[in-house]
PDB file of N, CA and C in Angstrom:
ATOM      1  N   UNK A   1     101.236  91.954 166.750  1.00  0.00           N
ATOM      2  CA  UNK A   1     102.173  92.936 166.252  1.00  0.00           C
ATOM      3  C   UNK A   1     101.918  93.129 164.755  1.00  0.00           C
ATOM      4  N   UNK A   2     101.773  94.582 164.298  1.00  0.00           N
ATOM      5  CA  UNK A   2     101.363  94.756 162.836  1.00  0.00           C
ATOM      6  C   UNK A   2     102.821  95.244 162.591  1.00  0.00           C
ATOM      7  N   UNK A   3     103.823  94.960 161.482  1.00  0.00           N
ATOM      8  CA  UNK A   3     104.621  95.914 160.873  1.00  0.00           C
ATOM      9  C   UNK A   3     104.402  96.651 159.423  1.00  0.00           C
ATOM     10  N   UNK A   4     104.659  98.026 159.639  1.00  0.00           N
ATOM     11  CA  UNK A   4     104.871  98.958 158.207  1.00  0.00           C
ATOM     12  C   UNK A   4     105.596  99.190 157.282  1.00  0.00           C
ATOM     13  N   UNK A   5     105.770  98.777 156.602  1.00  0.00           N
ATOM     14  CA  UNK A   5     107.122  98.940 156.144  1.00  0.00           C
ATOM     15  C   UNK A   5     107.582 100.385 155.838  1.00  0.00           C
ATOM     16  N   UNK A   6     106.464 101.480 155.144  1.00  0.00           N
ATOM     17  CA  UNK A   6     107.230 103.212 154.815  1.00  0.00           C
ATOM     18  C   UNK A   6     105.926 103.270 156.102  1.00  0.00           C
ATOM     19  N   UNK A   7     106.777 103.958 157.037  1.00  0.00           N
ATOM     20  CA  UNK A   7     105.628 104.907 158.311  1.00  0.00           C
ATOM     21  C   UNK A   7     105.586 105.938 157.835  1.00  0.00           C
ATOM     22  N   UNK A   8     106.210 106.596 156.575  1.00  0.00           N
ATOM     23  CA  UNK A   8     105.453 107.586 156.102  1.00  0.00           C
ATOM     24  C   UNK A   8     104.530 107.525 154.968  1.00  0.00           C
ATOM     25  N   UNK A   9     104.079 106.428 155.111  1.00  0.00           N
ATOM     26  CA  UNK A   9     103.011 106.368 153.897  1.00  0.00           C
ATOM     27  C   UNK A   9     101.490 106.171 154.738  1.00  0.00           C
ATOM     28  N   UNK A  10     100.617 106.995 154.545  1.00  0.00           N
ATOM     29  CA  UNK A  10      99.368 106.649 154.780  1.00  0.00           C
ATOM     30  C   UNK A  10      98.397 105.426 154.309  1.00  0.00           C
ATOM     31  N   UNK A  11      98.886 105.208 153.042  1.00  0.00           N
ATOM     32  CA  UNK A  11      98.091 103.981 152.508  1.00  0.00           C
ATOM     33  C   UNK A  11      99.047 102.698 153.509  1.00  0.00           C
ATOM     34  N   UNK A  12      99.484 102.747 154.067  1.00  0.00           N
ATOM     35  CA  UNK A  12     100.250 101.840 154.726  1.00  0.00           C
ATOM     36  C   UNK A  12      99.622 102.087 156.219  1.00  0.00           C
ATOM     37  N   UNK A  13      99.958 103.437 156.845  1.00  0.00           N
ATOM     38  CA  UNK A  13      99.821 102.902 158.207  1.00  0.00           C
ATOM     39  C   UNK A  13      98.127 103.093 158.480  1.00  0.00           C
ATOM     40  N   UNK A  14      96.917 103.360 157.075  1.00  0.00           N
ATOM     41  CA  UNK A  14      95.595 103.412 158.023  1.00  0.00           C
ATOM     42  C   UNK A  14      95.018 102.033 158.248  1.00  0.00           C
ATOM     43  N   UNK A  15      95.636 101.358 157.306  1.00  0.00           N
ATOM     44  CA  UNK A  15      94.904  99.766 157.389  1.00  0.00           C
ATOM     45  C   UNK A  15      95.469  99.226 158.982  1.00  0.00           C
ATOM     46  N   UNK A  16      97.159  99.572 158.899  1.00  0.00           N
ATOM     47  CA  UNK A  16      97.248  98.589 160.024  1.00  0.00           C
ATOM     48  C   UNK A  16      96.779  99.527 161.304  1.00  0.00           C
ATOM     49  N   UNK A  17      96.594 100.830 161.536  1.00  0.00           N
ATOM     50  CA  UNK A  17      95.699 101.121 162.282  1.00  0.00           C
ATOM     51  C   UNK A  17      94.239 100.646 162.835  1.00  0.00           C
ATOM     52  N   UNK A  18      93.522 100.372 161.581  1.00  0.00           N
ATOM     53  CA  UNK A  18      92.180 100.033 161.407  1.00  0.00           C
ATOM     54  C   UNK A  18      91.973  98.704 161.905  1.00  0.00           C
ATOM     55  N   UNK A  19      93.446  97.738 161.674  1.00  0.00           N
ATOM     56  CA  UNK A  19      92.632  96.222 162.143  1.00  0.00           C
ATOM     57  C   UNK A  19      92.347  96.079 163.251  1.00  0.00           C
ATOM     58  N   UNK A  20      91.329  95.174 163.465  1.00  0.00           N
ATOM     59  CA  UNK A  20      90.575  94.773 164.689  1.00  0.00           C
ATOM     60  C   UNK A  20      91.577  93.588 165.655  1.00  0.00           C
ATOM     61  N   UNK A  21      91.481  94.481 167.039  1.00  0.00           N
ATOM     62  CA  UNK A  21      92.136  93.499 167.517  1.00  0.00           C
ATOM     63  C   UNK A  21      91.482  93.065 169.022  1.00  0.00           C
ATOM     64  N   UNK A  22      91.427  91.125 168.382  1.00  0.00           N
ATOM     65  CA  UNK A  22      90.083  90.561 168.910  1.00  0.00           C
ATOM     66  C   UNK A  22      90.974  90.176 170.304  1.00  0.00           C
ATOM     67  N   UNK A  23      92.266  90.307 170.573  1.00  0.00           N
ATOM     68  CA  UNK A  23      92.815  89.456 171.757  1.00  0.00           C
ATOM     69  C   UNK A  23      92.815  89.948 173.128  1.00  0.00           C
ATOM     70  N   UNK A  24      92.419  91.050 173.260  1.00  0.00           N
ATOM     71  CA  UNK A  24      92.320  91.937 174.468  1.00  0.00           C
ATOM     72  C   UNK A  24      93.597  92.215 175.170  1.00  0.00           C
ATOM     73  N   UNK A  25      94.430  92.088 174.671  1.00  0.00           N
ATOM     74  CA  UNK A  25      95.974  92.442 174.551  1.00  0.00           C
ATOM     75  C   UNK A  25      96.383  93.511 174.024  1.00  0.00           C
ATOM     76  N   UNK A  26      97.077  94.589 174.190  1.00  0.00           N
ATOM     77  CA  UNK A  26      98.090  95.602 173.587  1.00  0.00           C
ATOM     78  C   UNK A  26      98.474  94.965 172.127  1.00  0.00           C
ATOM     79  N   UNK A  27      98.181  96.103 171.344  1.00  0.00           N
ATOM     80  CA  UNK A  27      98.833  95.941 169.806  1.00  0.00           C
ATOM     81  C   UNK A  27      99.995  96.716 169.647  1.00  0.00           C
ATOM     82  N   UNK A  28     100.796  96.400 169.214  1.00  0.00           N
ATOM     83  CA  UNK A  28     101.854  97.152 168.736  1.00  0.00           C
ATOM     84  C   UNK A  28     101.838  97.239 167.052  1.00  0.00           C
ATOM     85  N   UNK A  29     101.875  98.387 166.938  1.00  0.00           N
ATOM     86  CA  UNK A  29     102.477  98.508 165.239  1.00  0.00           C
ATOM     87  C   UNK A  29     103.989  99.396 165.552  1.00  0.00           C
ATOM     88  N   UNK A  30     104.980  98.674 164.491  1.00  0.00           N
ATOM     89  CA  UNK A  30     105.949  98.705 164.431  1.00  0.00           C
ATOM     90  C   UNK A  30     106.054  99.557 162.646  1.00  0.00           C
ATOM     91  N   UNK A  31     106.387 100.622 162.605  1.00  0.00           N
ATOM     92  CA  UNK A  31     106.154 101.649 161.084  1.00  0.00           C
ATOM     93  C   UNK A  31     107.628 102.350 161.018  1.00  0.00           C
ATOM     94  N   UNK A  32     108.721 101.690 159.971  1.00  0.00           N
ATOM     95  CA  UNK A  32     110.018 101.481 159.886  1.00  0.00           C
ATOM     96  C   UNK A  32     109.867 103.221 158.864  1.00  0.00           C
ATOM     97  N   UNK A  33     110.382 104.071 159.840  1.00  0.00           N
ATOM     98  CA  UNK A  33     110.494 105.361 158.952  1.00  0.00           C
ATOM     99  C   UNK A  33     111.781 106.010 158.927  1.00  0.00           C
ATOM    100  N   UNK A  34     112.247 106.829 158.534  1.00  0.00           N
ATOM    101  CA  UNK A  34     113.623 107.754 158.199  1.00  0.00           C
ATOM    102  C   UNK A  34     113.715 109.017 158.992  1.00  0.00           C
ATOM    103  N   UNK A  35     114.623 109.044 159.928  1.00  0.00           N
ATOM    104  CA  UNK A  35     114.656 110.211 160.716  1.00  0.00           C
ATOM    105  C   UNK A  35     115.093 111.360 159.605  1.00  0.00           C
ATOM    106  N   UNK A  36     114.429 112.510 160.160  1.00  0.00           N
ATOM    107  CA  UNK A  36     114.827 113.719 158.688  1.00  0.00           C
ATOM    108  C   UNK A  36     113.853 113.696 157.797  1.00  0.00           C
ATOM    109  N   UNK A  37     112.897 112.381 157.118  1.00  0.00           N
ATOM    110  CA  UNK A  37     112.754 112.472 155.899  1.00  0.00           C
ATOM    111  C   UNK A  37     112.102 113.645 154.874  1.00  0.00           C
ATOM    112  N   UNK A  38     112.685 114.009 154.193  1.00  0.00           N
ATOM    113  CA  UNK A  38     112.202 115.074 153.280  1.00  0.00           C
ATOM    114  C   UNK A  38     112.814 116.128 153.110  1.00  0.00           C
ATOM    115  N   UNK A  39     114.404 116.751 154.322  1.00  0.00           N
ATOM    116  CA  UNK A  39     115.292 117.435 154.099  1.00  0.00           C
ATOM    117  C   UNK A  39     116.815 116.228 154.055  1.00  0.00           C
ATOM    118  N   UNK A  40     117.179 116.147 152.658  1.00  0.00           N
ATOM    119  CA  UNK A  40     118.184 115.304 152.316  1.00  0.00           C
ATOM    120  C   UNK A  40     119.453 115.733 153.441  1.00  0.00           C
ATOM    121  N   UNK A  41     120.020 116.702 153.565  1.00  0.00           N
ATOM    122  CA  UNK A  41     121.206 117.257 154.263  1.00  0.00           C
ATOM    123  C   UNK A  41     120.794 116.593 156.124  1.00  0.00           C
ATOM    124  N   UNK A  42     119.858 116.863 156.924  1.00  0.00           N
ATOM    125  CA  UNK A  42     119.031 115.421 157.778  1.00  0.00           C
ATOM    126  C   UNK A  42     118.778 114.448 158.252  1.00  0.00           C
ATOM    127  N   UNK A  43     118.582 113.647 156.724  1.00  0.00           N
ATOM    128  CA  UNK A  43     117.890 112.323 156.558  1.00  0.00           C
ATOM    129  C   UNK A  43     118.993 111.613 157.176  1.00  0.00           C
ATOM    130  N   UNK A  44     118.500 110.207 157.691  1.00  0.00           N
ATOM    131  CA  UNK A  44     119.317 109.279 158.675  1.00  0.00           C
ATOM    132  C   UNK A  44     120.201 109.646 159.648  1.00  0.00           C
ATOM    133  N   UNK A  45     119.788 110.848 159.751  1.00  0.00           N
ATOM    134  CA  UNK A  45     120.834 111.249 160.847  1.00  0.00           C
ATOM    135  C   UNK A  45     119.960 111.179 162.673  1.00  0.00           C
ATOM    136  N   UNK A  46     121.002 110.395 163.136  1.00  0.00           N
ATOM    137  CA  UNK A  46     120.418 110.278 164.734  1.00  0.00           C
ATOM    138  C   UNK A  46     120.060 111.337 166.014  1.00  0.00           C
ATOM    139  N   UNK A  47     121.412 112.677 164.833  1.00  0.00           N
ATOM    140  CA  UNK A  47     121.172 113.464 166.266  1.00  0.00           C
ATOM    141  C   UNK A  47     119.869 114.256 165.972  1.00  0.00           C
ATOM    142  N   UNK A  48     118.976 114.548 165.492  1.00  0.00           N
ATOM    143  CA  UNK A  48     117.484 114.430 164.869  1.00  0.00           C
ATOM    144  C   UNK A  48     116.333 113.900 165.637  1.00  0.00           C
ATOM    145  N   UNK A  49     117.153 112.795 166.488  1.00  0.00           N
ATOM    146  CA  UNK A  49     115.669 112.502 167.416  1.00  0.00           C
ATOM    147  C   UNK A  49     115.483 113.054 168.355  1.00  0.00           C
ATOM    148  N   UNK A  50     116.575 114.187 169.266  1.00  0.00           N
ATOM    149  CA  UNK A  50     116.188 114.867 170.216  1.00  0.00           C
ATOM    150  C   UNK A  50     116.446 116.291 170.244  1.00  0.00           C
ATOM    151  N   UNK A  51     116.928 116.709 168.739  1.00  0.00           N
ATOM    152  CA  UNK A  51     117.215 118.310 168.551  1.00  0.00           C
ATOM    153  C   UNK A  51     116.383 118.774 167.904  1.00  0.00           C
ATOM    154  N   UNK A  52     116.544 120.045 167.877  1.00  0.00           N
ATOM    155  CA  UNK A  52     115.679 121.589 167.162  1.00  0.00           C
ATOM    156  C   UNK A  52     115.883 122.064 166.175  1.00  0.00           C
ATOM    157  N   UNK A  53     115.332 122.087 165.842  1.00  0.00           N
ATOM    158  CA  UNK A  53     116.063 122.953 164.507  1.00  0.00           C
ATOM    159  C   UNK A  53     116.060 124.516 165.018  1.00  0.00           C
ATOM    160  N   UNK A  54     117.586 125.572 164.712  1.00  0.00           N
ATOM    161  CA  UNK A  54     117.567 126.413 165.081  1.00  0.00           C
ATOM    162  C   UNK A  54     118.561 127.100 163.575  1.00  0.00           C
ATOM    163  N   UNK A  55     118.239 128.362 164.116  1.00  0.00           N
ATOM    164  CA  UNK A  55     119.079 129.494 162.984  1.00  0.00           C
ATOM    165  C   UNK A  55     118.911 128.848 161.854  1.00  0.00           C
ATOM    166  N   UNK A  56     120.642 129.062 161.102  1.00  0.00           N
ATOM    167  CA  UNK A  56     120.718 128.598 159.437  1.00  0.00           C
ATOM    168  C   UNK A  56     119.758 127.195 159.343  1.00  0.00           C
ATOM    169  N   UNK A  57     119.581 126.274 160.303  1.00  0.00           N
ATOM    170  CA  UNK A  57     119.414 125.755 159.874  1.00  0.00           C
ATOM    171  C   UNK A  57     117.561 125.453 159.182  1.00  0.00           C
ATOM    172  N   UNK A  58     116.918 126.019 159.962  1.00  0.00           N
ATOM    173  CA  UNK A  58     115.640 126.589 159.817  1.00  0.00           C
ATOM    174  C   UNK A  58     115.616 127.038 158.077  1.00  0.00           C
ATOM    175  N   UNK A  59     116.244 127.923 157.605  1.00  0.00           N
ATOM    176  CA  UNK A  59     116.636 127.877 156.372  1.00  0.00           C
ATOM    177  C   UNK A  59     116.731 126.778 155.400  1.00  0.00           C
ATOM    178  N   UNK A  60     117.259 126.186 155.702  1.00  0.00           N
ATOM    179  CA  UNK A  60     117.366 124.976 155.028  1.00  0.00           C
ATOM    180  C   UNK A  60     116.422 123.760 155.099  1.00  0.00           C
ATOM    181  N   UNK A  61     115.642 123.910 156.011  1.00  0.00           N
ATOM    182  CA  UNK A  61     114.623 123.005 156.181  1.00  0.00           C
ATOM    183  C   UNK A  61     113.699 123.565 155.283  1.00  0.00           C
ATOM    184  N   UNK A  62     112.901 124.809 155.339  1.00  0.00           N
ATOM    185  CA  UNK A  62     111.974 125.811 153.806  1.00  0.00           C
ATOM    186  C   UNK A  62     112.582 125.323 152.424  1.00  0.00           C
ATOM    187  N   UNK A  63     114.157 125.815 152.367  1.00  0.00           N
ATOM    188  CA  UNK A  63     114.100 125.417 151.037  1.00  0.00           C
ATOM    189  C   UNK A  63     113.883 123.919 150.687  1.00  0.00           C
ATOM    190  N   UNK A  64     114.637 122.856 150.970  1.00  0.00           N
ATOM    191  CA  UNK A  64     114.168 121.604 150.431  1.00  0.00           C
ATOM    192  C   UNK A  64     112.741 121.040 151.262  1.00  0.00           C
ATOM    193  N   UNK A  65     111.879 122.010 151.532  1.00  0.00           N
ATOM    194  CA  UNK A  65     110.545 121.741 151.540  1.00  0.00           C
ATOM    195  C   UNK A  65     109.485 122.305 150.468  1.00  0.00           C
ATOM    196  N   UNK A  66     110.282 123.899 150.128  1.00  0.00           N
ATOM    197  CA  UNK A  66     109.430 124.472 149.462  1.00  0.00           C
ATOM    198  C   UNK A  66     108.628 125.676 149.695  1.00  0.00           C
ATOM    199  N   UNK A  67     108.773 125.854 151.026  1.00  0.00           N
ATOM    200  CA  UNK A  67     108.626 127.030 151.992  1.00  0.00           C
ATOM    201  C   UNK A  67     109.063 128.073 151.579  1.00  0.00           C
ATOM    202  N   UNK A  68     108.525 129.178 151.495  1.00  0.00           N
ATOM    203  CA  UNK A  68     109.417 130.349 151.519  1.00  0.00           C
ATOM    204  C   UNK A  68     108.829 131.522 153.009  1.00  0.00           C
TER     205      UNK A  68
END
C-alpha cells in the first residue's frame, strides 16, 4: 500500500505510481484529495461525488477557475 498525501499533486502521485512492485500482489495507492478542489463555494462538499454540475451553477465553476 503506497499513501499520498495531496492526490492533487503530481510530484506526489508519479513516484508512487512509478514504484516497482516486486510482490505479485495488487497495489493499492491510497491519494487523500478534496472533493470540489479549486471551486471554494464546492470544496468538501459530499454531494459532489455523484452530481453535475448544471445551470447557475456551471457559472460559477468558470469564474473561480478563470474560464470565461
Amino acid at each position: 500500500c503506497v499513501e499520498v498525501n495531496d492526490g492533487h499533486s503530481f510530484d506526489e502521485l508519479i513516484p508512487a505510481l512509478q514504484q516497482k512492485n516486486n510482490t505479485m500482489k495488487p497495489q493499492v495507492i491510497i491519494a487523500h484529495t478534496t472533493k470540489g478542489k479549486g471551486i471554494k463555494p464546492f470544496e468538501n462538499d459530499p454531494a459532489w461525488h455523484a452530481r453535475k454540475i448544471k445551470g447557475s451553477e456551471l457559472e460559477i465553476c468558470k469564474k473561480e477557475l478563470g474560464i470565461e
